[in-house]
C-alpha atoms as a PDB file:
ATOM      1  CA  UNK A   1      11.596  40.780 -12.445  1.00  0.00           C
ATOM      2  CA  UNK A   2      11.572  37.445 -10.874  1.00  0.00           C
ATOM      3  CA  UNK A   3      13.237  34.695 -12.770  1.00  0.00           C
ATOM      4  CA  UNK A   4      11.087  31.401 -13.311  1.00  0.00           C
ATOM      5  CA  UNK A   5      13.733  29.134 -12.256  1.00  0.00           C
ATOM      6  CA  UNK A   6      13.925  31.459  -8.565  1.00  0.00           C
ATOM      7  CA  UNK A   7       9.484  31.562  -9.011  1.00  0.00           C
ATOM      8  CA  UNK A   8       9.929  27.516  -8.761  1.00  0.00           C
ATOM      9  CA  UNK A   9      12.706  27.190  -6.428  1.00  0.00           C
ATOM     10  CA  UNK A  10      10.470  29.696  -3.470  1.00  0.00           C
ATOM     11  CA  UNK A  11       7.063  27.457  -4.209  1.00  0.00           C
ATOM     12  CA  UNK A  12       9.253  24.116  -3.975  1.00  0.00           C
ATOM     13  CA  UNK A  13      11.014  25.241  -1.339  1.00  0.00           C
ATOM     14  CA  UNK A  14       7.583  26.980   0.730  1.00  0.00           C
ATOM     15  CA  UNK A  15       5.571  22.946  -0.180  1.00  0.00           C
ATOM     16  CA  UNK A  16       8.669  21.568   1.196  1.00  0.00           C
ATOM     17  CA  UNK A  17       8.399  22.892   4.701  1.00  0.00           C
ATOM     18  CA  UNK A  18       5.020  22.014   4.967  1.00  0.00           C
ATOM     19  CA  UNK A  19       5.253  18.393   5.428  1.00  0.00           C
ATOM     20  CA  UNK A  20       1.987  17.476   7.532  1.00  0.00           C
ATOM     21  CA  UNK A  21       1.028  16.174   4.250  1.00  0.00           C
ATOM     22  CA  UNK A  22      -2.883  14.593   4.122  1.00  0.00           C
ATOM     23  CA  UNK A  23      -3.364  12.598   7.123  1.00  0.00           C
ATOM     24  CA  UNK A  24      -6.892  11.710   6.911  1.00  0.00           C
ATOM     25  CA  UNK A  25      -6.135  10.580   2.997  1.00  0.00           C
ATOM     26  CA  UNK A  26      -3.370   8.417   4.400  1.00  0.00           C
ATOM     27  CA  UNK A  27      -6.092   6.621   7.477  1.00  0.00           C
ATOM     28  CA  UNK A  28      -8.201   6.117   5.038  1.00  0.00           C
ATOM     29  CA  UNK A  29      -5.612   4.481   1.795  1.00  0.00           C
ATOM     30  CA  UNK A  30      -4.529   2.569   5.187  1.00  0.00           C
ATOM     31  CA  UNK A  31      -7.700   1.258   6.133  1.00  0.00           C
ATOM     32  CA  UNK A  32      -9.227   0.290   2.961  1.00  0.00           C
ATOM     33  CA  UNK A  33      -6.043  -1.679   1.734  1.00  0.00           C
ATOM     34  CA  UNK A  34      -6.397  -3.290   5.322  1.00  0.00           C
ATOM     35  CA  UNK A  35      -9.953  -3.874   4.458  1.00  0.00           C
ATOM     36  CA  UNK A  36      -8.934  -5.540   0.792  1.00  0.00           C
ATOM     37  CA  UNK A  37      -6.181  -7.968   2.316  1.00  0.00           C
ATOM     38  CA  UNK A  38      -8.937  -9.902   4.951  1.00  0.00           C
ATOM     39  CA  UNK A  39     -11.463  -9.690   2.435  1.00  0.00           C
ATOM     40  CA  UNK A  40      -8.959 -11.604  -0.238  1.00  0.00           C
ATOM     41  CA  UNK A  41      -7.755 -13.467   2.724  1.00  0.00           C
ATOM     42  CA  UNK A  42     -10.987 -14.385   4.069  1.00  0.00           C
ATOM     43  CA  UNK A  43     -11.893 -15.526   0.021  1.00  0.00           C
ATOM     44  CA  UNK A  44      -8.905 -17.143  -0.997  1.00  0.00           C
ATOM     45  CA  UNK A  45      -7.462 -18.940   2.360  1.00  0.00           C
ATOM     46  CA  UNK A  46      -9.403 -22.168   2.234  1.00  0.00           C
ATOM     47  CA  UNK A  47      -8.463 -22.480  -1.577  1.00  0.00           C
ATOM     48  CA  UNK A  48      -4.606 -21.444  -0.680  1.00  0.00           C
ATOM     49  CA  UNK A  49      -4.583 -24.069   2.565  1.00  0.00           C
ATOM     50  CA  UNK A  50      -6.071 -26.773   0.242  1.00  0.00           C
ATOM     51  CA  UNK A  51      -3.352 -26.324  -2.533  1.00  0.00           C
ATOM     52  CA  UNK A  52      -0.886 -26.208   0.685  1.00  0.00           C
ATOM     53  CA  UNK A  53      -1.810 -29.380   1.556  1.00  0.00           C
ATOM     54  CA  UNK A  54      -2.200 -31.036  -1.618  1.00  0.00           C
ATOM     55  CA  UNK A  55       1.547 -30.059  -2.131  1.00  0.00           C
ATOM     56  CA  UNK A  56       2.386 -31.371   1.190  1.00  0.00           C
ATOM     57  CA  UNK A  57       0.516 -34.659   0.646  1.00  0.00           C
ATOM     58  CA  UNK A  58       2.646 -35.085  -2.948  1.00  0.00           C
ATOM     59  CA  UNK A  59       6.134 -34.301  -1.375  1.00  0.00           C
ATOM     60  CA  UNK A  60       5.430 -36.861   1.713  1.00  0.00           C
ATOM     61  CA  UNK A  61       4.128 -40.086  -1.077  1.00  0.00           C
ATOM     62  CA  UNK A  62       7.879 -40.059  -2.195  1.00  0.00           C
END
């Protein structure tokens, strides 16, 4: 009779070897969290430069 702890080791130990993982998952996370930065860049950059500047404009009036 096979032990649990040796049943667990053998599966670990098999899902370890395989390491290709999920490649197409890991285009597509890597795509779509490409996709989200330029879209909250492309919303948020004029507001970000303009609070940039305002802060540059205050720190040269002294």
């Amino acid at each position: 009779m096979v032990g649990a702890g040796t049943a667990l080791r053998g599966r670990l130990a098999r899902d370890w070897d395989d390491e290709r993982g999920d490649v197409p998952g890991w285009v597509l996370i890597t795509l779509m969290t490409a996709g989200l930065v330029v879209l909250i860049w492309a919303l948020a950059g004029p507001a970000l430069t303009g609070v940039f500047q305002d802060a540059i404009d205050r720190v040269s009036d002294f």
